[in-house]
Each structure stands twice: as structure tokens, then as C-alpha cells.
PDB file of N, CA and C in Angstrom:
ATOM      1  N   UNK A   1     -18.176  -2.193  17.384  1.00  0.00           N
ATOM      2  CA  UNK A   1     -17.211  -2.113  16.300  1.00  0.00           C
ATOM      3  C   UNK A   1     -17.706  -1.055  15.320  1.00  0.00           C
ATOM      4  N   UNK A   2     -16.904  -0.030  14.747  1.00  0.00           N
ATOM      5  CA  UNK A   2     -16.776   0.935  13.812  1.00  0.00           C
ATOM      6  C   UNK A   2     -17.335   0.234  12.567  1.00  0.00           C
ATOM      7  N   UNK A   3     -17.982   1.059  11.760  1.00  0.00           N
ATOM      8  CA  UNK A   3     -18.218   0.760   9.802  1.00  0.00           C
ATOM      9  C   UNK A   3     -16.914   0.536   9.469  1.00  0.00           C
ATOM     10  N   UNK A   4     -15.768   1.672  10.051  1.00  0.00           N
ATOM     11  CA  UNK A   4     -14.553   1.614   9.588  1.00  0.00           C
ATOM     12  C   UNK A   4     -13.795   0.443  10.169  1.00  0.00           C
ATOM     13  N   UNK A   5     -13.959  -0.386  11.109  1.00  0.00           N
ATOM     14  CA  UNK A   5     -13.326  -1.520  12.112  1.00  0.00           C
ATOM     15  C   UNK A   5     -13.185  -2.122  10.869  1.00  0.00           C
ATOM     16  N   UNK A   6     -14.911  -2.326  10.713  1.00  0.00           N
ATOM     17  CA  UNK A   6     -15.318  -3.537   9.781  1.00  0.00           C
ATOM     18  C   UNK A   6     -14.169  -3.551   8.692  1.00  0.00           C
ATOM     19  N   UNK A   7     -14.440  -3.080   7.738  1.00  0.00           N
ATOM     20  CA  UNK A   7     -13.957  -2.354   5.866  1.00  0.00           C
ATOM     21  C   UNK A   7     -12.074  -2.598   6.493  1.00  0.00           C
ATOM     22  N   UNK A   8     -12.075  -2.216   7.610  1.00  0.00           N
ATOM     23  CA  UNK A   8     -10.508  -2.713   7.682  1.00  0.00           C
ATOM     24  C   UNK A   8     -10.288  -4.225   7.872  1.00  0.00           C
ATOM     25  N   UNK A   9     -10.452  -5.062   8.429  1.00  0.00           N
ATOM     26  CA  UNK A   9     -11.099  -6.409   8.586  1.00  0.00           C
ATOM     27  C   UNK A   9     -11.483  -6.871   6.883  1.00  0.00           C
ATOM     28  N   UNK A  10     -12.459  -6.600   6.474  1.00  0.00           N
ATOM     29  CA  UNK A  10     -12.989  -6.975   5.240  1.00  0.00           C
ATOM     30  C   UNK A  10     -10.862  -6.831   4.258  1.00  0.00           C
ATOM     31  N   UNK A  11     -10.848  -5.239   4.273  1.00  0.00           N
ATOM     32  CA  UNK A  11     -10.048  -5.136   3.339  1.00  0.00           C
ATOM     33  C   UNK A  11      -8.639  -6.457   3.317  1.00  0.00           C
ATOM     34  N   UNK A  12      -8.362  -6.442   5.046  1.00  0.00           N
ATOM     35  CA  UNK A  12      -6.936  -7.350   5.224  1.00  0.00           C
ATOM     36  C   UNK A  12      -7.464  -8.585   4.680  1.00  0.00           C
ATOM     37  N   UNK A  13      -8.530  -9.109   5.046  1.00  0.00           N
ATOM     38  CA  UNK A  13      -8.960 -10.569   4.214  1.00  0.00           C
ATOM     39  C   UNK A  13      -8.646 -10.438   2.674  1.00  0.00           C
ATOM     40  N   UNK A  14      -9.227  -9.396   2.242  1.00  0.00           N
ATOM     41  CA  UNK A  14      -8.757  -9.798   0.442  1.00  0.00           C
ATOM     42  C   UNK A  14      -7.929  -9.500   0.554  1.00  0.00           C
ATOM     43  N   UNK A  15      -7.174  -8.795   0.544  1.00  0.00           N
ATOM     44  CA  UNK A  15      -5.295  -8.479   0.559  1.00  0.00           C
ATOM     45  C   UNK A  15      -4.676 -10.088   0.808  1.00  0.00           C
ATOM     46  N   UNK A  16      -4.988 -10.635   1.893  1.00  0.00           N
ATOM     47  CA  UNK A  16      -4.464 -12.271   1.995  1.00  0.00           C
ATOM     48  C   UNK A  16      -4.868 -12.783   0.786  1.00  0.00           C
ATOM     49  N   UNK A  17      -6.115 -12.598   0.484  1.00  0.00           N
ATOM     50  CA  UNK A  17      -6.687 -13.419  -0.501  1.00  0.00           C
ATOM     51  C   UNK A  17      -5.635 -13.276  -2.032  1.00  0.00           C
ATOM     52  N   UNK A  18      -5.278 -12.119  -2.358  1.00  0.00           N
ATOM     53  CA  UNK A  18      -4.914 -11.892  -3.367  1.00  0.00           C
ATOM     54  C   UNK A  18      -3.950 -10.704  -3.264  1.00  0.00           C
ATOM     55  N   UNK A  19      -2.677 -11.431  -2.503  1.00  0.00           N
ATOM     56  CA  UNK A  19      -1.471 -10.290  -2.161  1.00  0.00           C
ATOM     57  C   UNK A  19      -0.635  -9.710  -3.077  1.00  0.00           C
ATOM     58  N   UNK A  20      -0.853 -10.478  -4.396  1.00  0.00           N
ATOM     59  CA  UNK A  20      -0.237  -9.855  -5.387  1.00  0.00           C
ATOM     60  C   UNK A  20      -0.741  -8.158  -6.622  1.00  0.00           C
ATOM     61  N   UNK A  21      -2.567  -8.618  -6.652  1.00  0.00           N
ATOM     62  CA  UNK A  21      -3.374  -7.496  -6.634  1.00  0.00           C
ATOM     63  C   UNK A  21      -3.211  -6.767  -5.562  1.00  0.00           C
ATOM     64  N   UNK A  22      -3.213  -6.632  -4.199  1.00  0.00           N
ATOM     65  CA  UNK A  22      -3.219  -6.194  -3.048  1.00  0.00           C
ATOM     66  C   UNK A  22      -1.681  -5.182  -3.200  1.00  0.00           C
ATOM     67  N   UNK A  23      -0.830  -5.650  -3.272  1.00  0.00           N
ATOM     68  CA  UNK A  23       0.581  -5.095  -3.676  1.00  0.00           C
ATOM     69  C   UNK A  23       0.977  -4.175  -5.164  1.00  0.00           C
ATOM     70  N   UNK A  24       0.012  -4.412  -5.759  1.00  0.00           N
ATOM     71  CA  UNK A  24       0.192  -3.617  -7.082  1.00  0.00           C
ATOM     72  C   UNK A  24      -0.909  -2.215  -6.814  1.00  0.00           C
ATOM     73  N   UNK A  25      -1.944  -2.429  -6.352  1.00  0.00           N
ATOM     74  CA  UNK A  25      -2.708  -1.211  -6.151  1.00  0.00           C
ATOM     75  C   UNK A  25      -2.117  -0.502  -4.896  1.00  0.00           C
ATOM     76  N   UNK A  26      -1.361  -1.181  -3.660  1.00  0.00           N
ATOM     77  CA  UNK A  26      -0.636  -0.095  -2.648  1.00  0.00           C
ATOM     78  C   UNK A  26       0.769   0.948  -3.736  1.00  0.00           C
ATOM     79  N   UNK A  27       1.225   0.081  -4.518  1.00  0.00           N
ATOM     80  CA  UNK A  27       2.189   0.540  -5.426  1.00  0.00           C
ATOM     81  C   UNK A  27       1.404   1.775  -6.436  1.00  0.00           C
ATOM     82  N   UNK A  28       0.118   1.345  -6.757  1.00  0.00           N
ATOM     83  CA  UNK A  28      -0.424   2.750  -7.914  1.00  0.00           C
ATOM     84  C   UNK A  28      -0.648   4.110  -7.239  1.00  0.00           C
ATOM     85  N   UNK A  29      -1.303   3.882  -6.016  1.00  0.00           N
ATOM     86  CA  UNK A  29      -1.669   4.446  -5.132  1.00  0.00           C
ATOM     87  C   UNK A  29      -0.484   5.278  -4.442  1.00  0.00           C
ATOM     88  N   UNK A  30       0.212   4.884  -4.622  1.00  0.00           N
ATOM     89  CA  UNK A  30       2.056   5.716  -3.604  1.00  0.00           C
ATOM     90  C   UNK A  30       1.959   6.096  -5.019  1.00  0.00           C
ATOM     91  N   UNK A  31       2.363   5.523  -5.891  1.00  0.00           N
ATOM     92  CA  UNK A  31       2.724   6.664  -7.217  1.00  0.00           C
ATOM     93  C   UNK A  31       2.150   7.483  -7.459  1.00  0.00           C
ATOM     94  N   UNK A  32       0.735   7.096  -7.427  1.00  0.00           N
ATOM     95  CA  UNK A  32      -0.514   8.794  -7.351  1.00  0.00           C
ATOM     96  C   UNK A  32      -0.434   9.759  -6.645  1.00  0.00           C
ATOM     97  N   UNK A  33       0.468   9.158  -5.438  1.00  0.00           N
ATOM     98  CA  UNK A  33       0.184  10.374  -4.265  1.00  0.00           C
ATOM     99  C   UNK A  33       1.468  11.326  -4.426  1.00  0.00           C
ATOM    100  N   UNK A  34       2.306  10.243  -4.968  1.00  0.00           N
ATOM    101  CA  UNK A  34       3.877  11.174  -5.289  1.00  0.00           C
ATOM    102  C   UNK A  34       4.004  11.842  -6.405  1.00  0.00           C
ATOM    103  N   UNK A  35       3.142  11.539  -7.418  1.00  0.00           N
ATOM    104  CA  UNK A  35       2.722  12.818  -8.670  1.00  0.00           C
ATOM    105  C   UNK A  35       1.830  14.065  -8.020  1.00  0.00           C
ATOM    106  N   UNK A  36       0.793  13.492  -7.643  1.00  0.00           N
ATOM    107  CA  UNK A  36      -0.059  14.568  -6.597  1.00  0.00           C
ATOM    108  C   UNK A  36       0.799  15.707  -6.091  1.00  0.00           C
ATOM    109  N   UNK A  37       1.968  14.991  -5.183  1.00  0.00           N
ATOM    110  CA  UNK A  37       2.304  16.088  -3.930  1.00  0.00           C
ATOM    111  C   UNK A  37       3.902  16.494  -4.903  1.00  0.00           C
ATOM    112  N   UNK A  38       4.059  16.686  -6.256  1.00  0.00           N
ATOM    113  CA  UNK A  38       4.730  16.983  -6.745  1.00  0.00           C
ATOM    114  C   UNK A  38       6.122  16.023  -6.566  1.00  0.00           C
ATOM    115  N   UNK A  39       6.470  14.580  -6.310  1.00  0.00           N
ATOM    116  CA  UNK A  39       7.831  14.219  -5.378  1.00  0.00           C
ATOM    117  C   UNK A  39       7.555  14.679  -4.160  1.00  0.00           C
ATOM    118  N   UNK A  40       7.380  15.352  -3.344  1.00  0.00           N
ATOM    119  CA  UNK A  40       7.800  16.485  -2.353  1.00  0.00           C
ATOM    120  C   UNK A  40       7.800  15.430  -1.011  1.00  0.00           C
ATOM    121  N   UNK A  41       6.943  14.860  -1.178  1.00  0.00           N
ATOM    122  CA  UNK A  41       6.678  13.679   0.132  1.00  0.00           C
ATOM    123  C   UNK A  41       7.113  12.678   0.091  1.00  0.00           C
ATOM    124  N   UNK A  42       8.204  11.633  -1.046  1.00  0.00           N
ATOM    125  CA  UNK A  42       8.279  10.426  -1.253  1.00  0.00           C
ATOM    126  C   UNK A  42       8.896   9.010  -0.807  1.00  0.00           C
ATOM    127  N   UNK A  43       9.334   9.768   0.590  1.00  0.00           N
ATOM    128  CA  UNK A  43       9.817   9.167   1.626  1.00  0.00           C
ATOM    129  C   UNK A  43       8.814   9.237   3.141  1.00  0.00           C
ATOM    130  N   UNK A  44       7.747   9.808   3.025  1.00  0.00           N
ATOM    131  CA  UNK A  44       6.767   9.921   3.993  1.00  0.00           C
ATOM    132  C   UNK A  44       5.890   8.922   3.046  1.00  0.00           C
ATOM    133  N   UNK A  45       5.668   8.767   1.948  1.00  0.00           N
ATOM    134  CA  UNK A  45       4.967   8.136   1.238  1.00  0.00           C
ATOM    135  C   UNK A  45       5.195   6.786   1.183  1.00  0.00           C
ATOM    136  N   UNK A  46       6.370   6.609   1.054  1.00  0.00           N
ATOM    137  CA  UNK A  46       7.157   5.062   0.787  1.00  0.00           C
ATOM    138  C   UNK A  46       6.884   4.616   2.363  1.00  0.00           C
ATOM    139  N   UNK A  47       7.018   5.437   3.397  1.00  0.00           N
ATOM    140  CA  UNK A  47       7.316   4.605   4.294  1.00  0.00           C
ATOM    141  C   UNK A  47       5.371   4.074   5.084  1.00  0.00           C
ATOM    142  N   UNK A  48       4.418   5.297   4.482  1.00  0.00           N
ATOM    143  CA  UNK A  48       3.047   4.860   4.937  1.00  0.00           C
ATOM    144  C   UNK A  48       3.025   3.607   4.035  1.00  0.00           C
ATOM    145  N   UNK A  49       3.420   3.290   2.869  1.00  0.00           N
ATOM    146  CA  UNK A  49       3.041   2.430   2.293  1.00  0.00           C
ATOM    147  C   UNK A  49       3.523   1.266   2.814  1.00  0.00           C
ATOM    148  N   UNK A  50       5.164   1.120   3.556  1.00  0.00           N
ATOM    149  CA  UNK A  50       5.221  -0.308   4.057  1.00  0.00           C
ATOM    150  C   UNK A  50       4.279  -0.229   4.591  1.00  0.00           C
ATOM    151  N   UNK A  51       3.973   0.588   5.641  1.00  0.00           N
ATOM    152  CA  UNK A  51       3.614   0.827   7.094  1.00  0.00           C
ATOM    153  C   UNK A  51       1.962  -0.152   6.863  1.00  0.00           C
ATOM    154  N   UNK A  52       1.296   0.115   5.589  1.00  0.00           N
ATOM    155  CA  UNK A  52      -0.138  -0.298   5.705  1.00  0.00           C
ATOM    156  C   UNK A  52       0.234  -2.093   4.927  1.00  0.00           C
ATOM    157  N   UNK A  53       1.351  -2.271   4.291  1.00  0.00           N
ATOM    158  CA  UNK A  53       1.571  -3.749   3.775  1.00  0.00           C
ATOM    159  C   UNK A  53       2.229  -4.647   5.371  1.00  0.00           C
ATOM    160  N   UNK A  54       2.771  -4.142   5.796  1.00  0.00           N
ATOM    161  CA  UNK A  54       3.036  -4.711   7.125  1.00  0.00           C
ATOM    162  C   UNK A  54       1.690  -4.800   7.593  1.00  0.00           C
ATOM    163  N   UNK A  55       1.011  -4.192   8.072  1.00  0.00           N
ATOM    164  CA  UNK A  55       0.073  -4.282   8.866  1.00  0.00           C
ATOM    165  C   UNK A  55      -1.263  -5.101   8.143  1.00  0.00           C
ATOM    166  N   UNK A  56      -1.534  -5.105   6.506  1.00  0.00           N
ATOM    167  CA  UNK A  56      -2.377  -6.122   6.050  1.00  0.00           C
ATOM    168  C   UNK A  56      -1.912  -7.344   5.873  1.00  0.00           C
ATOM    169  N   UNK A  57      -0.230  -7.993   5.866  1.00  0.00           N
ATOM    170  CA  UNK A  57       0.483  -8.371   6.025  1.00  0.00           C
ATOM    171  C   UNK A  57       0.796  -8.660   4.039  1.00  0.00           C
ATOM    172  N   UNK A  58       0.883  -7.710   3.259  1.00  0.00           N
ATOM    173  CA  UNK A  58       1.071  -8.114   1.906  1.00  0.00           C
ATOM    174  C   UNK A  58       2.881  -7.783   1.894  1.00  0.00           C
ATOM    175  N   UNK A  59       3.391  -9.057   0.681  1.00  0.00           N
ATOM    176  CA  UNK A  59       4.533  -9.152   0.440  1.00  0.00           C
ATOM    177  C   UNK A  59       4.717  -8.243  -0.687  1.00  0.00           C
ATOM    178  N   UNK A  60       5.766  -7.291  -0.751  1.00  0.00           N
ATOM    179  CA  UNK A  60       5.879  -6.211  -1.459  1.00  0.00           C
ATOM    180  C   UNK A  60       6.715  -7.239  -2.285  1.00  0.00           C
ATOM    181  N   UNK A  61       5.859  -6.669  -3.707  1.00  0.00           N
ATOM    182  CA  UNK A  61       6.870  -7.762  -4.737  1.00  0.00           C
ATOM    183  C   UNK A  61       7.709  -7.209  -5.621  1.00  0.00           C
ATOM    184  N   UNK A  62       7.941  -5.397  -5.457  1.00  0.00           N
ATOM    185  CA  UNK A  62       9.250  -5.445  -6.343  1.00  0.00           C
ATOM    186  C   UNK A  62      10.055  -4.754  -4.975  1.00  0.00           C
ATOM    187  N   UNK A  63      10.314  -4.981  -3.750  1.00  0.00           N
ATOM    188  CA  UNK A  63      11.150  -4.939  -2.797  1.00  0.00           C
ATOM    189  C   UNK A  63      12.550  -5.402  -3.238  1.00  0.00           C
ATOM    190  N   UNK A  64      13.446  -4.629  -3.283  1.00  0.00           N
ATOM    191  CA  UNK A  64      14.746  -4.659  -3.576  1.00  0.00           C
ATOM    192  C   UNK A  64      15.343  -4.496  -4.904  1.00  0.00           C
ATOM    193  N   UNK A  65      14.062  -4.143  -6.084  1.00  0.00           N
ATOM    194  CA  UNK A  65      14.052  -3.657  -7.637  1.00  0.00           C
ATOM    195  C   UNK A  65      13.843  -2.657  -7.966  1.00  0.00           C
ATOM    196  N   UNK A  66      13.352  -1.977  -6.518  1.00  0.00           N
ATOM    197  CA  UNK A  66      13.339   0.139  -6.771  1.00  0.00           C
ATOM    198  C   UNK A  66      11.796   0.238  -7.250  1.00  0.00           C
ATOM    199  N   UNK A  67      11.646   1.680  -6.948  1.00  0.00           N
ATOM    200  CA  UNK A  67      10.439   2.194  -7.769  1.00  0.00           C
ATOM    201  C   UNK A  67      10.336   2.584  -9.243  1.00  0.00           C
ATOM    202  N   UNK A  68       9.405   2.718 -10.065  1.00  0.00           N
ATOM    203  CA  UNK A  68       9.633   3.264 -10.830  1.00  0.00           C
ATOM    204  C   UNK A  68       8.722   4.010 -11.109  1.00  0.00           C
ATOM    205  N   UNK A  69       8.347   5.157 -11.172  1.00  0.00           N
ATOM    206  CA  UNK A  69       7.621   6.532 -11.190  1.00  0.00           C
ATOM    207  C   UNK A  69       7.271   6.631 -12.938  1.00  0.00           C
TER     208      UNK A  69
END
């Protein structure tokens, strides 16, 4: 198993642990990256971000209330 296996493993456990912290930092993190890349990406952005809450399995908690930038 990878350092990186691990730290992915480690990370999905706290994400369960605390899906609501877990869901607010995937949310700061897409907003950082969409100031970063000027807007320019924010639909490649939105969609890595389900893409990694699906897969740690966190409930996106303003799903269906929009972003707000």
C-alpha cells in the first residue's frame, strides 16, 4: 500500500467522522480554485468536487441552494 493509499483511507474516515467540516472545506477549496483559475474552469471544478464527495461519501449541504463565490 502507497503513503498516498494510506492519507486517502485516513482522510475518508474523518470526512465520515465529521461530514459537515468535510463539506465546507471541499466548498472553500472549489472557491479557491475558481478565483485562482479566474471563473475559467467552474464547471470542471464543480464537477471534481462532487466527484471527490461521492467518493469520500460526504453529503453536500448547500446542494440545491447554489454557490456562492
Amino acid at each position: 500500500m502507497s503513503e498516498f493509499s494510506g492519507l486517502e483511507h485516513e482522510a475518508e474516515s474523518l470526512a465520515k467522522d465529521h461530514p459537515q467540516e468535510a463539506d465546507k472545506a471541499m466548498d472553500e477549496a472549489a472557491q479557491f480554485a475558481d478565483r485562482e483559475t479566474g471563473n475559467k474552469f467552474d464547471s470542471q471544478i464543480q464537477s471534481g468536487e462532487g466527484a471527490v464527495e461521492n467518493k469520500m461519501g460526504i453529503q453536500d449541504q448547500d446542494q440545491g441552494q447554489g454557490q456562492q463565490n
